[in-house]
PDB file of N, CA and C in Angstrom:
ATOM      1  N   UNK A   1    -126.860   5.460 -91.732  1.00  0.00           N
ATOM      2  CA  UNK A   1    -126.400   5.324 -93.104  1.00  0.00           C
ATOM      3  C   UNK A   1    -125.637   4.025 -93.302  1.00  0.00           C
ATOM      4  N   UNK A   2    -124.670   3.666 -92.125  1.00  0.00           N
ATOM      5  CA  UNK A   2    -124.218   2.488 -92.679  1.00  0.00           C
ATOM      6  C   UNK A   2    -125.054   1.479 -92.540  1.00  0.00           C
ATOM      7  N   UNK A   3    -125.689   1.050 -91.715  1.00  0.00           N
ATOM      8  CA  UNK A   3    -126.936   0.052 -91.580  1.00  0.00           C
ATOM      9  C   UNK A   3    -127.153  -0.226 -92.994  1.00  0.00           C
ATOM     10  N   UNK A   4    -127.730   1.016 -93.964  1.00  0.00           N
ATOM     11  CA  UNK A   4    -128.204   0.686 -95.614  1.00  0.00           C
ATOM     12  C   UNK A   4    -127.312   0.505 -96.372  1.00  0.00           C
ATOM     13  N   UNK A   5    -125.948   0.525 -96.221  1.00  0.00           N
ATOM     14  CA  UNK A   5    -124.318   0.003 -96.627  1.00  0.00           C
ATOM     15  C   UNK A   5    -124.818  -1.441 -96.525  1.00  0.00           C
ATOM     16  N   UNK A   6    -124.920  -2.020 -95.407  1.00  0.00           N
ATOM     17  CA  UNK A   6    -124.289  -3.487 -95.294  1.00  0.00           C
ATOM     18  C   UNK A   6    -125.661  -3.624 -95.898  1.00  0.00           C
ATOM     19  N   UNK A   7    -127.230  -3.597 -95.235  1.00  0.00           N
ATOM     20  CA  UNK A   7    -128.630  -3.748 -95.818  1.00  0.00           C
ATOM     21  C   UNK A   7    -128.200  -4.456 -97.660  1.00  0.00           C
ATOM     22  N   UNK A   8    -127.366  -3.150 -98.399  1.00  0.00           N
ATOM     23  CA  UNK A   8    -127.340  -3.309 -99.949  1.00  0.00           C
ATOM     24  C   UNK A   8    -126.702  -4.375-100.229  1.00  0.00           C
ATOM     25  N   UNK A   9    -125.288  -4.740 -99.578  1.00  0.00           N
ATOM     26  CA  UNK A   9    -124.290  -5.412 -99.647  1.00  0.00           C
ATOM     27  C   UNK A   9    -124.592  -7.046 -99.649  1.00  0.00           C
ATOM     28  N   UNK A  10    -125.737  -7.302 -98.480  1.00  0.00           N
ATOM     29  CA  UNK A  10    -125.882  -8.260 -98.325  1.00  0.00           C
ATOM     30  C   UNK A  10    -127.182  -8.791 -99.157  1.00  0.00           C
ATOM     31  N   UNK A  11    -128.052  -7.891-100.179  1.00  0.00           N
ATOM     32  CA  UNK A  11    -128.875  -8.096-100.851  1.00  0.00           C
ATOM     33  C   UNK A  11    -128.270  -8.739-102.063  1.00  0.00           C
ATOM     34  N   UNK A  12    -127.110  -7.736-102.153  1.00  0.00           N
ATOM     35  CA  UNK A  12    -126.320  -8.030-103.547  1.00  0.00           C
ATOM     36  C   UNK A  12    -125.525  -9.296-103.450  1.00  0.00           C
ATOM     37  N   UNK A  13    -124.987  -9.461-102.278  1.00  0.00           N
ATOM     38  CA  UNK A  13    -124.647 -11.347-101.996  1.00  0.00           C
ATOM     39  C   UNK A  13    -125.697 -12.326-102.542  1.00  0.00           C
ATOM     40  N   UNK A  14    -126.624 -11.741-101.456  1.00  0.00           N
ATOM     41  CA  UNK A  14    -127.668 -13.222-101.976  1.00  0.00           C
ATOM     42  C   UNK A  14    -128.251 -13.042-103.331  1.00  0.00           C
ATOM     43  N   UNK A  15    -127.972 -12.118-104.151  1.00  0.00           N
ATOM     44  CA  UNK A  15    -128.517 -11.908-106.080  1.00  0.00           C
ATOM     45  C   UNK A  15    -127.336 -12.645-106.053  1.00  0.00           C
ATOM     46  N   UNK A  16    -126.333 -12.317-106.444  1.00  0.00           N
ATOM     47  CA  UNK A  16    -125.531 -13.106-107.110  1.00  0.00           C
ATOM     48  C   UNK A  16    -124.954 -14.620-106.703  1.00  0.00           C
ATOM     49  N   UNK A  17    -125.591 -14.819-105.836  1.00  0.00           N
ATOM     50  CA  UNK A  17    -125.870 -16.635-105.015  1.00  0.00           C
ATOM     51  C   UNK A  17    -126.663 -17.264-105.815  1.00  0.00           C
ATOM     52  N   UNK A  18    -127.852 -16.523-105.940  1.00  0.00           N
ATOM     53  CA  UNK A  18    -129.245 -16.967-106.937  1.00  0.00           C
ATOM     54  C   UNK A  18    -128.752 -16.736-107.844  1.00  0.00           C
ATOM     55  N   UNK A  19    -127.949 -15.999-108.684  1.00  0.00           N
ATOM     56  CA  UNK A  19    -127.494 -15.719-110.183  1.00  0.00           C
ATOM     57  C   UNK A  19    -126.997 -16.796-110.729  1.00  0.00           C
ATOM     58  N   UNK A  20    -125.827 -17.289-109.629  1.00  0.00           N
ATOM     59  CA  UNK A  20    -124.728 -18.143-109.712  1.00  0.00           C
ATOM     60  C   UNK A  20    -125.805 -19.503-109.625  1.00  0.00           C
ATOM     61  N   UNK A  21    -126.326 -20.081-108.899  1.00  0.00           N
ATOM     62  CA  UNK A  21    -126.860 -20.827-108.977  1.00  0.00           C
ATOM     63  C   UNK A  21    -127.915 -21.367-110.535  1.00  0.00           C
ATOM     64  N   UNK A  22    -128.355 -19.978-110.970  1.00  0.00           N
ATOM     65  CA  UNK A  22    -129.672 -19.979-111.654  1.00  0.00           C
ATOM     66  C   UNK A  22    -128.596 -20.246-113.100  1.00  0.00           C
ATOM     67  N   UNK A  23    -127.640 -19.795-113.063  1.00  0.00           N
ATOM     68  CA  UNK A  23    -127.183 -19.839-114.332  1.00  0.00           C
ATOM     69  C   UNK A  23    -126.575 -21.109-114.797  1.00  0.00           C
ATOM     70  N   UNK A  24    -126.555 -22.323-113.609  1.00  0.00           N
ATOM     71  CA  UNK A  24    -126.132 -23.339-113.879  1.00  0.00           C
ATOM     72  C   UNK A  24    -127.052 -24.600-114.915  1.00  0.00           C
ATOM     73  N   UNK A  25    -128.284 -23.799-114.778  1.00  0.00           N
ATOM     74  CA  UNK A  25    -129.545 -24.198-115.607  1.00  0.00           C
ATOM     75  C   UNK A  25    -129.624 -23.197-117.344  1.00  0.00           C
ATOM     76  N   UNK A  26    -128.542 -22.473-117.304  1.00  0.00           N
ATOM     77  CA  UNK A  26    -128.847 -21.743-118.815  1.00  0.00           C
ATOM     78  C   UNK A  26    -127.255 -22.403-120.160  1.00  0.00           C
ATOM     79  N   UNK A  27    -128.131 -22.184-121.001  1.00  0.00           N
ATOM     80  CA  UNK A  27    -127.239 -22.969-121.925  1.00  0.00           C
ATOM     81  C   UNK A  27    -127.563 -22.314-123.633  1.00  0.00           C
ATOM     82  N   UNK A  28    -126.867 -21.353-123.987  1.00  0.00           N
ATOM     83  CA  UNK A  28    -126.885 -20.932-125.500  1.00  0.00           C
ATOM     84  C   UNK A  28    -127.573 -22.004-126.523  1.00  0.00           C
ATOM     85  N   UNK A  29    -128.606 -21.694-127.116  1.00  0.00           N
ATOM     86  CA  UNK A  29    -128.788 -23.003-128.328  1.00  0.00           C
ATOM     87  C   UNK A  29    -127.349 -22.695-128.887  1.00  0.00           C
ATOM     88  N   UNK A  30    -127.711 -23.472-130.140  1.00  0.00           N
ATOM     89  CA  UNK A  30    -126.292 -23.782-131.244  1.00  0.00           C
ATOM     90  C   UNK A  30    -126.369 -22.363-132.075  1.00  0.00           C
ATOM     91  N   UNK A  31    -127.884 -21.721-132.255  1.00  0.00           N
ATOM     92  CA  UNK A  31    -127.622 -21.148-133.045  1.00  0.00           C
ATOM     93  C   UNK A  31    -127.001 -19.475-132.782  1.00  0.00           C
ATOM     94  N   UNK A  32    -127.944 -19.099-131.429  1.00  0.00           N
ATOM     95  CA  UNK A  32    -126.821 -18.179-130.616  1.00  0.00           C
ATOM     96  C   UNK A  32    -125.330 -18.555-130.159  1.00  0.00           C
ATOM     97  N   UNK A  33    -124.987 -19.883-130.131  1.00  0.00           N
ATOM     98  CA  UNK A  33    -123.600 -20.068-130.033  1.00  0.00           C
ATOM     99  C   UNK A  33    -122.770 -19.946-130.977  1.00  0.00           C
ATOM    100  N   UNK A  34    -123.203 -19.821-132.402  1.00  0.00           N
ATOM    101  CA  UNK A  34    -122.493 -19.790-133.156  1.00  0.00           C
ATOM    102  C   UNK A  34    -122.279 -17.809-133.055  1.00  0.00           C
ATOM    103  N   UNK A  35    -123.351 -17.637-133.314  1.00  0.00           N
ATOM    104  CA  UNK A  35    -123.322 -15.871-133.472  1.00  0.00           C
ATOM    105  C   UNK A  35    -122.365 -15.383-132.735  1.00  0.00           C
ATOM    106  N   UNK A  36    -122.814 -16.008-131.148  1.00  0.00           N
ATOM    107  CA  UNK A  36    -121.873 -15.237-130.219  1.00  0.00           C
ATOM    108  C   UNK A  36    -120.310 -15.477-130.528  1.00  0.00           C
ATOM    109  N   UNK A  37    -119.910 -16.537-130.857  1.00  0.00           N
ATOM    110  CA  UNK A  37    -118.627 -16.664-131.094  1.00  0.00           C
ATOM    111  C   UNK A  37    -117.888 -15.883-131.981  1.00  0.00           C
ATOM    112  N   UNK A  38    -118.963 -15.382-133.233  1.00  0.00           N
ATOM    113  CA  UNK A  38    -118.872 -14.297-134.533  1.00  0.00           C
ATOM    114  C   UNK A  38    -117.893 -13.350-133.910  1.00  0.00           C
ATOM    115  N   UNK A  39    -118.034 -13.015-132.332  1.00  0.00           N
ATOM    116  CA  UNK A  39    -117.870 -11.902-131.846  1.00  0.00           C
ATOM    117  C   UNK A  39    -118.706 -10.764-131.885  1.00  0.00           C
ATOM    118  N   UNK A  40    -119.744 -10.639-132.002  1.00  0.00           N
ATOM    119  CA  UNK A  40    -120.751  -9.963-132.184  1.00  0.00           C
ATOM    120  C   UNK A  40    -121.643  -9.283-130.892  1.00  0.00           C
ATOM    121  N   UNK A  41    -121.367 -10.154-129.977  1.00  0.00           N
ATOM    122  CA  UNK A  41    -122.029  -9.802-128.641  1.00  0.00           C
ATOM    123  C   UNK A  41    -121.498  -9.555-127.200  1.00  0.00           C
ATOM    124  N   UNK A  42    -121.817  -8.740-126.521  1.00  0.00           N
ATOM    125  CA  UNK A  42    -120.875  -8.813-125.652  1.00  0.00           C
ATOM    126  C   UNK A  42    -121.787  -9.189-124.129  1.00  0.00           C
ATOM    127  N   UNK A  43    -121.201  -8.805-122.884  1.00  0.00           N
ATOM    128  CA  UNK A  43    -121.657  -9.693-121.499  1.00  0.00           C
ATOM    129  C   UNK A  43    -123.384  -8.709-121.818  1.00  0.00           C
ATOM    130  N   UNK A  44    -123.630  -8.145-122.382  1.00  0.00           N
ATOM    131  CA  UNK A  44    -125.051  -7.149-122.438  1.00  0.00           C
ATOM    132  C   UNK A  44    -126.106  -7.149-123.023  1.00  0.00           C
ATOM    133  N   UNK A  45    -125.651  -8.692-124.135  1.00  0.00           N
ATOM    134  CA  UNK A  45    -126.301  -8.951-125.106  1.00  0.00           C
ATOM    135  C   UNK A  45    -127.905  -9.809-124.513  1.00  0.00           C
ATOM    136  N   UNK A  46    -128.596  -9.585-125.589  1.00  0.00           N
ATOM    137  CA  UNK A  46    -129.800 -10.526-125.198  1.00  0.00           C
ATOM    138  C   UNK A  46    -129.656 -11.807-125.355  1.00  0.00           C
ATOM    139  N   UNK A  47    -128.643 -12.683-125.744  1.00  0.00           N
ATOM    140  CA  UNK A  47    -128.054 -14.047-125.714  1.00  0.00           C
ATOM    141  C   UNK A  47    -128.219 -14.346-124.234  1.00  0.00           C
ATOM    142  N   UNK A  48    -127.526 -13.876-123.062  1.00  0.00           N
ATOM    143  CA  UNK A  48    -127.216 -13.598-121.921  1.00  0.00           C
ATOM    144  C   UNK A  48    -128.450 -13.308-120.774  1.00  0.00           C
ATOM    145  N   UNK A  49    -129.414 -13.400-121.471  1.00  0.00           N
ATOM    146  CA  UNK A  49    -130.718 -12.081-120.718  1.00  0.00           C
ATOM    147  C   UNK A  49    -131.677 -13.659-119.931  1.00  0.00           C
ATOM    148  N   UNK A  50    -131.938 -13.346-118.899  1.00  0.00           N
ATOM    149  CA  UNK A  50    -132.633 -14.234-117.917  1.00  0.00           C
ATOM    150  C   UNK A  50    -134.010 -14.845-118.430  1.00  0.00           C
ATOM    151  N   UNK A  51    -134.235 -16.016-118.638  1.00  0.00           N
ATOM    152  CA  UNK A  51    -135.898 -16.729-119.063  1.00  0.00           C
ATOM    153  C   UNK A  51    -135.966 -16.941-117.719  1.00  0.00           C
ATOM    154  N   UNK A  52    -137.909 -16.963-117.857  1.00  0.00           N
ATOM    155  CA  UNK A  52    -138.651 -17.844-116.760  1.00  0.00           C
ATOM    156  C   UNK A  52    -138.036 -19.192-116.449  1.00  0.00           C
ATOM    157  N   UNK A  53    -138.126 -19.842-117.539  1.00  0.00           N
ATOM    158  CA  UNK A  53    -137.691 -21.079-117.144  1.00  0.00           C
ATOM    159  C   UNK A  53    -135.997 -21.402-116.897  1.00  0.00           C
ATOM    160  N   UNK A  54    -135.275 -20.740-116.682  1.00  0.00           N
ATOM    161  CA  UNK A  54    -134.107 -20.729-116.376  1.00  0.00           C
ATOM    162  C   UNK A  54    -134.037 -20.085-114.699  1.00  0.00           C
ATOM    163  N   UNK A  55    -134.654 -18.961-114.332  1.00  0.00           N
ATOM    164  CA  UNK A  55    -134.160 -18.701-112.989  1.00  0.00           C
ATOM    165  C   UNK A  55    -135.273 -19.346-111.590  1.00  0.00           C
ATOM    166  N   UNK A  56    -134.690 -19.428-110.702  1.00  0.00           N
ATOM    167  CA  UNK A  56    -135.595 -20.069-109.692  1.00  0.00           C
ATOM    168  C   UNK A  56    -137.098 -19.414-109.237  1.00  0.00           C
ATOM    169  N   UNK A  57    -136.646 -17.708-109.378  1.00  0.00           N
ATOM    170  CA  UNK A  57    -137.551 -17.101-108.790  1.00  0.00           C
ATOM    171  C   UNK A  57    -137.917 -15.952-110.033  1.00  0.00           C
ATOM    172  N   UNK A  58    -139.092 -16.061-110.731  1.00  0.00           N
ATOM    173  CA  UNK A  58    -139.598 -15.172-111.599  1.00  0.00           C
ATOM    174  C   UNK A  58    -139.702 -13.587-111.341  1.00  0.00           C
ATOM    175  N   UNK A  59    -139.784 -13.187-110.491  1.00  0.00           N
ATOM    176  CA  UNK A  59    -139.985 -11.683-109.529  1.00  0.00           C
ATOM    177  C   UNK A  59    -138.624 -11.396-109.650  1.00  0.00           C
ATOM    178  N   UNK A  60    -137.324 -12.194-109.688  1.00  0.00           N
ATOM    179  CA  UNK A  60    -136.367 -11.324-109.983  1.00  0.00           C
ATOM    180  C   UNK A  60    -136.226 -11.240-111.050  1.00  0.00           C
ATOM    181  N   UNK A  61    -136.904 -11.392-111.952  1.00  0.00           N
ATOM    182  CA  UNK A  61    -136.706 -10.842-113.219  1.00  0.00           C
ATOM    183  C   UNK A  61    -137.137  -9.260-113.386  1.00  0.00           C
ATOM    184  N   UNK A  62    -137.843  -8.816-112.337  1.00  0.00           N
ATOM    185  CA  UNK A  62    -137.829  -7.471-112.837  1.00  0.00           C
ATOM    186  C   UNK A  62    -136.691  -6.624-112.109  1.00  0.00           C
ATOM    187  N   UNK A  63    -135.717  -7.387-111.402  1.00  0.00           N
ATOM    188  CA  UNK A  63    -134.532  -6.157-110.777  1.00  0.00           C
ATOM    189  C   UNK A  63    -133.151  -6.538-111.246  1.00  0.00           C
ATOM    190  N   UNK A  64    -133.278  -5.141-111.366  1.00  0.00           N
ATOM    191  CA  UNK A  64    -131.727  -4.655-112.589  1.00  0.00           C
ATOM    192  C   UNK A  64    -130.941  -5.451-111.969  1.00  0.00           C
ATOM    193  N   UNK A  65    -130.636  -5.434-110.864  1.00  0.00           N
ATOM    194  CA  UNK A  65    -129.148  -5.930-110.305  1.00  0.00           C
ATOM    195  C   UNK A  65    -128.996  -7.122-110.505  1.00  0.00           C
ATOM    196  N   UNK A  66    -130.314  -8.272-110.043  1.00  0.00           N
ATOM    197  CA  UNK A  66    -130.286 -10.066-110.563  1.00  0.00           C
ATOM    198  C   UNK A  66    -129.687  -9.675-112.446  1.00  0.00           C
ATOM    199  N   UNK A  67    -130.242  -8.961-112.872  1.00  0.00           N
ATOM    200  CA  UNK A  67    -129.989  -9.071-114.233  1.00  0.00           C
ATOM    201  C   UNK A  67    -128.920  -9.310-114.566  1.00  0.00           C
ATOM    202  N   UNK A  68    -128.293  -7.746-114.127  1.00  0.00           N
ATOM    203  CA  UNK A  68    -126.939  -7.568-114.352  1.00  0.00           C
ATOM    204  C   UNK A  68    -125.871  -8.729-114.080  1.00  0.00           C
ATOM    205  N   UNK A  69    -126.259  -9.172-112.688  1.00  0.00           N
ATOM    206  CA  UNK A  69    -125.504 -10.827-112.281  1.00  0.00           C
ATOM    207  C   UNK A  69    -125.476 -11.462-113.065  1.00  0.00           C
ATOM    208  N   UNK A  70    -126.922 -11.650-113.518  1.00  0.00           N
ATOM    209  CA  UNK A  70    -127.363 -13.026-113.944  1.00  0.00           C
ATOM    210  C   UNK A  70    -126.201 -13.394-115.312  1.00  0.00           C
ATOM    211  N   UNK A  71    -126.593 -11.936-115.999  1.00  0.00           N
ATOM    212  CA  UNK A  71    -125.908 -11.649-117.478  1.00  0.00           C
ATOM    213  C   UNK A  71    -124.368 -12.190-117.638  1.00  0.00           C
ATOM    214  N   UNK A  72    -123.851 -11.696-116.462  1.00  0.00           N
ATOM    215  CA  UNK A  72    -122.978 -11.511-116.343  1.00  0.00           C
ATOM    216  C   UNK A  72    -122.151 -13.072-116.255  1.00  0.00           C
ATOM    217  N   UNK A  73    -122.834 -13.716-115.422  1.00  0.00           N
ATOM    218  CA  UNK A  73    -122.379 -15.127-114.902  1.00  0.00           C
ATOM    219  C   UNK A  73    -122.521 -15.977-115.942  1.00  0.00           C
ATOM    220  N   UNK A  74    -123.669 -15.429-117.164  1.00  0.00           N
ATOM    221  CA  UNK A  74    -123.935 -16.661-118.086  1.00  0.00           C
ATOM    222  C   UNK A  74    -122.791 -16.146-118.937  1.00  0.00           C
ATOM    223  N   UNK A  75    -122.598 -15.361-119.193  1.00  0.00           N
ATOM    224  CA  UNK A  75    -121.304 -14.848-120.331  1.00  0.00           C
ATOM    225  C   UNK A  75    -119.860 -15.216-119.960  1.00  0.00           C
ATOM    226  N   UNK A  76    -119.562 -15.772-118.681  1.00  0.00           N
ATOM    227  CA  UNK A  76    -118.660 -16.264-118.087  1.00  0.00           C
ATOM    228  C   UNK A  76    -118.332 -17.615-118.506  1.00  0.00           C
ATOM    229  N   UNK A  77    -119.547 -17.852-118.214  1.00  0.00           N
ATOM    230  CA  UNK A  77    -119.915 -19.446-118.362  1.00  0.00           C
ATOM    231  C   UNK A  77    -119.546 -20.272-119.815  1.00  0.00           C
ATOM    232  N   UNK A  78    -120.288 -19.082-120.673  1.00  0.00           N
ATOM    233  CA  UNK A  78    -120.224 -19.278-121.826  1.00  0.00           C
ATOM    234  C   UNK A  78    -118.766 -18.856-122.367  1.00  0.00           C
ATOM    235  N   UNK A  79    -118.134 -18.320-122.009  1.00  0.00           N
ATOM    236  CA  UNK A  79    -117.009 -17.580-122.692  1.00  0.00           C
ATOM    237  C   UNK A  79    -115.776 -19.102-122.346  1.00  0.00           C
ATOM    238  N   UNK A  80    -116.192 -19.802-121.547  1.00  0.00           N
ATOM    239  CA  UNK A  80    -115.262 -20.831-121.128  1.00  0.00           C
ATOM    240  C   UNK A  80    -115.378 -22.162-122.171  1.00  0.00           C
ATOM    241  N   UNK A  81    -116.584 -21.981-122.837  1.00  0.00           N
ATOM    242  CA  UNK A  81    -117.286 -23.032-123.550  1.00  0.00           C
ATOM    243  C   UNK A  81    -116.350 -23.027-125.121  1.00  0.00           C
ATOM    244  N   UNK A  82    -115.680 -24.364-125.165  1.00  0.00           N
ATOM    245  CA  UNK A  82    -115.394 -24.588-126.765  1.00  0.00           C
ATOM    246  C   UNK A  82    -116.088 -25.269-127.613  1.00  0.00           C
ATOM    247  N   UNK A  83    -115.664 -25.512-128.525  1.00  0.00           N
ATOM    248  CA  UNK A  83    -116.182 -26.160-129.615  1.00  0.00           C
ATOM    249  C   UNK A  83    -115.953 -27.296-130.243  1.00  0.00           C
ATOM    250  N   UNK A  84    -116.077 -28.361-130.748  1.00  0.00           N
ATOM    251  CA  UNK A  84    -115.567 -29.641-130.997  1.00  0.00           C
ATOM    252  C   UNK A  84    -114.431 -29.642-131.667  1.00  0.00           C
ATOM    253  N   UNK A  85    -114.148 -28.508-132.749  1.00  0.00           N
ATOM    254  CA  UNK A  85    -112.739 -28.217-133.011  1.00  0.00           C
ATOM    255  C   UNK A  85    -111.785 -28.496-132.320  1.00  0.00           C
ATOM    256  N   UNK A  86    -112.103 -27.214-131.548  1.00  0.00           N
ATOM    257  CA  UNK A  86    -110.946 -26.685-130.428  1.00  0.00           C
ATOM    258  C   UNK A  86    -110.497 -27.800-129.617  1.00  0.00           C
ATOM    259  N   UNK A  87    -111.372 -28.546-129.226  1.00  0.00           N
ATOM    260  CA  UNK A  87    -111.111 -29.897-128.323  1.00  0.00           C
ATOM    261  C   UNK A  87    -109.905 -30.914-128.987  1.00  0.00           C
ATOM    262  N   UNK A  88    -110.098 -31.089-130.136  1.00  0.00           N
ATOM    263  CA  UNK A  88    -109.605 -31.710-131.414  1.00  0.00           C
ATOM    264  C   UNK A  88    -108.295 -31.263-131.927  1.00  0.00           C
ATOM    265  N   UNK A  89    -108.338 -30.052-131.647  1.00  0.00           N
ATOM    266  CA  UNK A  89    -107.121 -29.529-131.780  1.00  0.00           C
ATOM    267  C   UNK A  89    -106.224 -29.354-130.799  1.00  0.00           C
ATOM    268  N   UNK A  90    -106.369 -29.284-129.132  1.00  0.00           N
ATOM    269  CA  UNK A  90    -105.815 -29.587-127.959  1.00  0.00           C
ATOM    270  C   UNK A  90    -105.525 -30.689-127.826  1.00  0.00           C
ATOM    271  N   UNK A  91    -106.159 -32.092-128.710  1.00  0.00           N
ATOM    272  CA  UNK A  91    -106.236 -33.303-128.211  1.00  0.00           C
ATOM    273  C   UNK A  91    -104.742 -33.379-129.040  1.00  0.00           C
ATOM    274  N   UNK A  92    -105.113 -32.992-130.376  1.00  0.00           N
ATOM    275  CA  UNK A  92    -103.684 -33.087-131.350  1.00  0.00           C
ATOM    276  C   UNK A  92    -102.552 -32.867-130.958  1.00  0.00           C
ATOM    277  N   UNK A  93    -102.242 -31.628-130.100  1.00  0.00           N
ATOM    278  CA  UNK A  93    -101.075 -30.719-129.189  1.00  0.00           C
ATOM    279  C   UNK A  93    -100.667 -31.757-128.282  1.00  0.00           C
ATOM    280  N   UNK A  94    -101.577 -31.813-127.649  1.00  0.00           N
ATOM    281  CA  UNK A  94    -101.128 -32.941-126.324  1.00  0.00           C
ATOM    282  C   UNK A  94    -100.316 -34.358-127.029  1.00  0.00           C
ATOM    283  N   UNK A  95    -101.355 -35.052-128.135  1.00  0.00           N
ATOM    284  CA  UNK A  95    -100.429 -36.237-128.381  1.00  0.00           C
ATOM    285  C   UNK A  95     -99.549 -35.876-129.565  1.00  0.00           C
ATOM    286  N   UNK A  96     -99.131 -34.727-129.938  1.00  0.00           N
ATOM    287  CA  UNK A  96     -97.688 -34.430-130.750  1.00  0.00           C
ATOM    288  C   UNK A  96     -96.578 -34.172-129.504  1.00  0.00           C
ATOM    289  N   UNK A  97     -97.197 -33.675-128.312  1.00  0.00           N
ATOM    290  CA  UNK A  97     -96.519 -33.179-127.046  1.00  0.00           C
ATOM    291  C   UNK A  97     -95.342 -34.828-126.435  1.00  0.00           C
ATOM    292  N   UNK A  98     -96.708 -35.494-126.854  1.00  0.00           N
ATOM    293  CA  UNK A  98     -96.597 -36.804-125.523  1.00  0.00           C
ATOM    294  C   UNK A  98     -95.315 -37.447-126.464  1.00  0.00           C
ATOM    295  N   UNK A  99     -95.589 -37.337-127.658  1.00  0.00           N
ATOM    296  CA  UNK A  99     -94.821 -38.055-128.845  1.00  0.00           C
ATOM    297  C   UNK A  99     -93.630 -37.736-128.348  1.00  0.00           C
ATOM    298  N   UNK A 100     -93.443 -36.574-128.736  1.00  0.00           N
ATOM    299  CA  UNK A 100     -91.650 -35.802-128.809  1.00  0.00           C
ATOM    300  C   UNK A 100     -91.654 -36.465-127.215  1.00  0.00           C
ATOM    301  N   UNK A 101     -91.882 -36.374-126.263  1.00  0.00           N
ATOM    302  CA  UNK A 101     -91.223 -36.636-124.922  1.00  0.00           C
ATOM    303  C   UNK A 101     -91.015 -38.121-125.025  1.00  0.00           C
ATOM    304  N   UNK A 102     -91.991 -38.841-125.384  1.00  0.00           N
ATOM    305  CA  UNK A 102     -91.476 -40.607-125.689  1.00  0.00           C
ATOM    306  C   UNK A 102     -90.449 -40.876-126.616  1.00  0.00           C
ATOM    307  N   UNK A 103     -90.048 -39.890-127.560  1.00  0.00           N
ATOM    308  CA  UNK A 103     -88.986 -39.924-128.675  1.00  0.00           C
ATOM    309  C   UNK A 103     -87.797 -39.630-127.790  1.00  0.00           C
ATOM    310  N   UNK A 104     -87.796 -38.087-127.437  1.00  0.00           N
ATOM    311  CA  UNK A 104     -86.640 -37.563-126.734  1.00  0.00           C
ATOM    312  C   UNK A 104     -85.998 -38.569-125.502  1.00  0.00           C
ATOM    313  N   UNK A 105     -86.944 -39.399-124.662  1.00  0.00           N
ATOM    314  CA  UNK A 105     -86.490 -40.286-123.556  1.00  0.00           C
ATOM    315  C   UNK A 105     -85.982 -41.415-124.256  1.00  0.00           C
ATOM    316  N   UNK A 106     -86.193 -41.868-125.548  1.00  0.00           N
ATOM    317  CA  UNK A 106     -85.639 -43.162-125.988  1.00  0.00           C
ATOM    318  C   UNK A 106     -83.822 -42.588-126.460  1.00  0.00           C
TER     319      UNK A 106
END
C-alpha cells in the first residue's frame, strides 16, 4: 500500500512541474481580463482551463489532476497581474512618498 502512496505522490510532483512550467506560456486576452477582474470567476473558471497550444503535452489534457494544477497555477499567475492604473497609481504613492522624505530631511 505504501509503494502506491509515494507511486501517487510522485506523479502529482511531476503534474504540477509540467503545470508550473506549462503555465508560463498562458496569458488571459484583454477581454477575459477584464471579466475576470469583474470578479466574476473564480480558480474553476474556464478563463483558467488548459489549450493545446499552451501545454507541452496534449494527453494531459485529459487528466483531472494536470487540470486541476494547471487551473490552479494560471489563476495565481493571473491574480498577481495589474493593470496600467494600478501601476500609475503605485508610481504616484512612491513619488508623493519620496517627496515628503526629501522635504522632511531638508
Amino acid at each position: 500500500m505504501l509503494n502506491g502512496v509515494i507511486a501517487q505522490t510522485q506523479t502529482e510532483v511531476r503534474l504540477e512541474k509540467i503545470a508550473r512550467e506549462d503555465v508560463k506560456k498562458f496569458k488571459l486576452s484583454k477581454t477575459d481580463l477584464k471579466l475576470y477582474r469583474k470578479g466574476s470567476s473564480g480558480r474553476t473558471s474556464d478563463y483558467f482551463k488548459p489549450k493545446a497550444e499552451n501545454v507541452s503535452d496534449t494527453s494531459l489534457l485529459r487528466d483531472s489532476t494536470y487540470i486541476k494544477m494547471y487551473r490552479h497555477k494560471a489563476y495565481e499567475k493571473n491574480s498577481l497581474r495589474k493593470s496600467a492604473g494600478e501601476y500609475l497609481i503605485l508610481s504616484g504613492i512612491a513619488l508623493v512618498a519620496a517627496a515628503v522624505i526629501v522635504v522632511t530631511a531638508l
